[in-house]
C-alpha atoms as a PDB file:
ATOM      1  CA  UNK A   1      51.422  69.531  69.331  1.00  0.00           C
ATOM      2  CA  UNK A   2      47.863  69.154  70.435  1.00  0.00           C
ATOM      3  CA  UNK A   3      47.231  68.631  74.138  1.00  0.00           C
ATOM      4  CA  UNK A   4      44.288  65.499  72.743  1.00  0.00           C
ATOM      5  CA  UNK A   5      43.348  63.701  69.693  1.00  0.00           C
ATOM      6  CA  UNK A   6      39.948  66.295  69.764  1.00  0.00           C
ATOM      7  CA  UNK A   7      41.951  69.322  69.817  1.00  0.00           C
ATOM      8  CA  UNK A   8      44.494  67.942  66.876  1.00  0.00           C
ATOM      9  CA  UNK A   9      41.447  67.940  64.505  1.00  0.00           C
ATOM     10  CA  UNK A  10      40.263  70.586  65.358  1.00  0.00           C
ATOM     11  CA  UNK A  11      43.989  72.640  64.997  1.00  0.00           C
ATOM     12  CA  UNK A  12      44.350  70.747  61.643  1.00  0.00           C
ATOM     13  CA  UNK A  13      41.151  72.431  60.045  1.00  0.00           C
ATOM     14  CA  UNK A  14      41.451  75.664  61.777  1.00  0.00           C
ATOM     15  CA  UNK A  15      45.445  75.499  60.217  1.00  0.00           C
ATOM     16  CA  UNK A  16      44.100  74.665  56.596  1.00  0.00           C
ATOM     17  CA  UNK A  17      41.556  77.224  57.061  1.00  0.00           C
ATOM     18  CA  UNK A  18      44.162  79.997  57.764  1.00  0.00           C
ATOM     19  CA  UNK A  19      46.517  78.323  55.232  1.00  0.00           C
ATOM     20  CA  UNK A  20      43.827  78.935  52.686  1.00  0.00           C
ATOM     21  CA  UNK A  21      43.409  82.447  53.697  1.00  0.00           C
ATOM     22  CA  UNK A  22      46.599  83.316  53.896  1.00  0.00           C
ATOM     23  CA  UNK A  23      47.706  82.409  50.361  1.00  0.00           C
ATOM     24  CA  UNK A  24      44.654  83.673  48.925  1.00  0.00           C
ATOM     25  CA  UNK A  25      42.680  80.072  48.511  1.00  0.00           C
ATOM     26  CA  UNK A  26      45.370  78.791  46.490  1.00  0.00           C
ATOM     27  CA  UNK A  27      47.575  76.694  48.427  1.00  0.00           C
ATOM     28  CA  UNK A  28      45.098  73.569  49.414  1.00  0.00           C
ATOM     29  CA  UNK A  29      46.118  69.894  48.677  1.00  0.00           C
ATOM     30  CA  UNK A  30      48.381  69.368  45.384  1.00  0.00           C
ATOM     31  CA  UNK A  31      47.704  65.815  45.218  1.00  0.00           C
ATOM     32  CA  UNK A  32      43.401  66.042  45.014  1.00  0.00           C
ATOM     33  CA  UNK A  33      44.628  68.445  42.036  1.00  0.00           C
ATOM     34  CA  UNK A  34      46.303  65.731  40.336  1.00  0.00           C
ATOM     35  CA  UNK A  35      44.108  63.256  41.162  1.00  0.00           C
ATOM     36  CA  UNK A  36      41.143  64.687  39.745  1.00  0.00           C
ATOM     37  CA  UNK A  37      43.068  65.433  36.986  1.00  0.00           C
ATOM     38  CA  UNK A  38      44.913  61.928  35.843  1.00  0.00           C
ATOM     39  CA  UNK A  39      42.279  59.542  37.575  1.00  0.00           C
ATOM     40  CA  UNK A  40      41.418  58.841  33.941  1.00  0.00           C
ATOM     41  CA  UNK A  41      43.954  59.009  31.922  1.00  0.00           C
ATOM     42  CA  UNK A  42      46.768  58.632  33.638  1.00  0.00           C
ATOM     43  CA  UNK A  43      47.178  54.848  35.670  1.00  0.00           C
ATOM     44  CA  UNK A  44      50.764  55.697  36.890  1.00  0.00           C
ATOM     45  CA  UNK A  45      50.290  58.885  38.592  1.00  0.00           C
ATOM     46  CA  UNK A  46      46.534  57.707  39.780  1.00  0.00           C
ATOM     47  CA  UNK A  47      48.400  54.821  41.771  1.00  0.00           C
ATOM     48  CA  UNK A  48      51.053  57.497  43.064  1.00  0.00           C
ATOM     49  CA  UNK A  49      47.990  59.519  44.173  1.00  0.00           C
ATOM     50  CA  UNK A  50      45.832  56.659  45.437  1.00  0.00           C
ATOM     51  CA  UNK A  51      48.974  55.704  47.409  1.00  0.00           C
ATOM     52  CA  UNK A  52      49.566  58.926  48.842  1.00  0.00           C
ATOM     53  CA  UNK A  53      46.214  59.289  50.731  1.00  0.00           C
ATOM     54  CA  UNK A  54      46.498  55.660  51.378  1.00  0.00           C
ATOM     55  CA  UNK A  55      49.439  56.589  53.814  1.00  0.00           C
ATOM     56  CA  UNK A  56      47.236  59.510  55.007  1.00  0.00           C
ATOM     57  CA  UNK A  57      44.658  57.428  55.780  1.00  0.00           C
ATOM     58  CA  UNK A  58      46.821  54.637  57.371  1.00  0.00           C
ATOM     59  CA  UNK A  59      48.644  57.422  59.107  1.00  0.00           C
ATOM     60  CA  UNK A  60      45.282  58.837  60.555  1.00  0.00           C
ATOM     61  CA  UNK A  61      43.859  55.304  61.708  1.00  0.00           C
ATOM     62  CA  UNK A  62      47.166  54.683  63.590  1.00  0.00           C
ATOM     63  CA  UNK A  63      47.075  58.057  65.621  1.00  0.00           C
ATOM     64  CA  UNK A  64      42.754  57.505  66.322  1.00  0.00           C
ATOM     65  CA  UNK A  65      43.471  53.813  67.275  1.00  0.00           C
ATOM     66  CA  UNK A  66      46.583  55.209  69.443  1.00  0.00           C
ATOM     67  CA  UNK A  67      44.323  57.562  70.992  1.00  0.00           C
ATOM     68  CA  UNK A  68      41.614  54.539  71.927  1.00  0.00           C
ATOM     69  CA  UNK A  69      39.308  54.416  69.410  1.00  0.00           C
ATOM     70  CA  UNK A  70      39.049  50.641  68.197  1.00  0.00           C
ATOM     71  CA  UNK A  71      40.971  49.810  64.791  1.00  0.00           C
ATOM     72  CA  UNK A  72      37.895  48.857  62.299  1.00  0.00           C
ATOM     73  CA  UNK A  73      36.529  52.781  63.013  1.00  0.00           C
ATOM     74  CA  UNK A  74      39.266  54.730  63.079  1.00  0.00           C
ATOM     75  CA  UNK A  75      40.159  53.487  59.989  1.00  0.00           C
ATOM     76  CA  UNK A  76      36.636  54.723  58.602  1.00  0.00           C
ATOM     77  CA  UNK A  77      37.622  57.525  60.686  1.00  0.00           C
ATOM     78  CA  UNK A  78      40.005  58.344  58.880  1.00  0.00           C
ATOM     79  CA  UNK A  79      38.837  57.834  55.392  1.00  0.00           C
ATOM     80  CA  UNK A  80      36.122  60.169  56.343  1.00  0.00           C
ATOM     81  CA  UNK A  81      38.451  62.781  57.983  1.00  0.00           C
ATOM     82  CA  UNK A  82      39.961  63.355  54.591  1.00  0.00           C
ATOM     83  CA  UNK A  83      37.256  63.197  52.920  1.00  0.00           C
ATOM     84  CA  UNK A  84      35.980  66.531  54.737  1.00  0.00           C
ATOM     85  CA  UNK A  85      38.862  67.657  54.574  1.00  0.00           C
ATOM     86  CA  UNK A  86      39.149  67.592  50.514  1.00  0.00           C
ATOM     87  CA  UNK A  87      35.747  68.687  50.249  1.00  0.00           C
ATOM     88  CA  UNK A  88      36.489  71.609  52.124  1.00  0.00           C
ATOM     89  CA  UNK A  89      39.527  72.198  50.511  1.00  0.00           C
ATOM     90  CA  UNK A  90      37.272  72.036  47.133  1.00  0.00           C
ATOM     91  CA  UNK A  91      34.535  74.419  48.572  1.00  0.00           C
ATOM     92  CA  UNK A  92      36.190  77.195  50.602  1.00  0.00           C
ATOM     93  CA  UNK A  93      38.317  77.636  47.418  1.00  0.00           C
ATOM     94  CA  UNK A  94      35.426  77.552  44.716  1.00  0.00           C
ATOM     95  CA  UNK A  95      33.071  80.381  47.460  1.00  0.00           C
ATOM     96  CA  UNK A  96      36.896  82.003  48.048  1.00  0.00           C
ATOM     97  CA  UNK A  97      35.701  81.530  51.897  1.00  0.00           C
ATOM     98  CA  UNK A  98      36.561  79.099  54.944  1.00  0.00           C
ATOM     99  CA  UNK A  99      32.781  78.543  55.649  1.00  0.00           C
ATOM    100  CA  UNK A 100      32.620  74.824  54.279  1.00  0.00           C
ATOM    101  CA  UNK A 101      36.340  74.243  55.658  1.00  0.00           C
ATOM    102  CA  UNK A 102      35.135  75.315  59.075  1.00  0.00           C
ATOM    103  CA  UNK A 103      32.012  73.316  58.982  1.00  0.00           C
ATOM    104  CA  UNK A 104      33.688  69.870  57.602  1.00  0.00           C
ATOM    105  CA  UNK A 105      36.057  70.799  60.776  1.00  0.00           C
ATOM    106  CA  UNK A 106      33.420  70.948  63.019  1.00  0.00           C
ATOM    107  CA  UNK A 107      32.018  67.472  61.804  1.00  0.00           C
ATOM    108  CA  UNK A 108      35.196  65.397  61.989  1.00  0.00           C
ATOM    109  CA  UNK A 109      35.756  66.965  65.836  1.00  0.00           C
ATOM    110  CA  UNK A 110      31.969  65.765  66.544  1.00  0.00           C
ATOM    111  CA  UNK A 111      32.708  62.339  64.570  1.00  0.00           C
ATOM    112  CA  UNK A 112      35.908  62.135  66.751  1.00  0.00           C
ATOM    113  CA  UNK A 113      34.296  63.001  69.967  1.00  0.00           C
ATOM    114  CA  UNK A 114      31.565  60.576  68.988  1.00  0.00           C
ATOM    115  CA  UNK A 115      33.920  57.265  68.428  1.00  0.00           C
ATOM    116  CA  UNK A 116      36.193  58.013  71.520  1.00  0.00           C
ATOM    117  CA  UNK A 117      32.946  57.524  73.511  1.00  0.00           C
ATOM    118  CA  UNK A 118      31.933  54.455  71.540  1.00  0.00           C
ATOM    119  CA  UNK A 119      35.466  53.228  71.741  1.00  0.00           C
ATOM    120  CA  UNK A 120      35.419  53.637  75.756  1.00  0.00           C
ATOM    121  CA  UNK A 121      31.804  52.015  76.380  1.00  0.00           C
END
């Protein structure tokens, strides 16, 4: 519902900011919890995970490379993007505040901002 691709990132971190506010830094992303959990024991539900944020990240890479940034970075684009975003999931809920949320938001916006130039030069 974003007007641009900028403003979309930064809506998505400022919604899983409130999100993890709201519900009292519980409710963040089921799947790193089972992730971390089974990565090592568990191949079945590793693949399930693995595949899950593989169709995040493929999701991502389609709407940055729809947006004009060239294929080969917005797919490191978006690897990265959820990578700050699981890290800030992980933070703000160990500190029981958005701080690290709102600072790996602030990142991917400047990463984004960053390869839309790169992408139009």
């Amino acid at each position: 519902a974003a007007p641009d691709l900028v403003a979309g990132v930064r809506d998505a971190f400022a919604g899983a900011a409130a999100v993890l506010r709201a519900t009292d830094y519980i409710d963040a992303c089921p799947i790193a919890t089972v992730a971390l959990e089974v990565a090592s024991s568990n191949e079945p539900l590793r693949i399930a995970t693995a595949d899950v944020f593989e169709s995040w990240i493929d999701g991502l890479a389609t709407l940055f490379t729809e947006a004009g940034i060239d294929s080969g970075p917005a797919r490191h684009l978006a690897i990265v993007f959820i990578e700050l975003l699981e890290g800030g999931f992980l933070l703000s809920r160990a500190a029981q505040t958005t701080d690290a949320l709102d600072a790996a938001g602030d990142a991917a916006v400047t990463l984004v901002e960053a390869a839309l130039r790169q992408s139009r030069s």
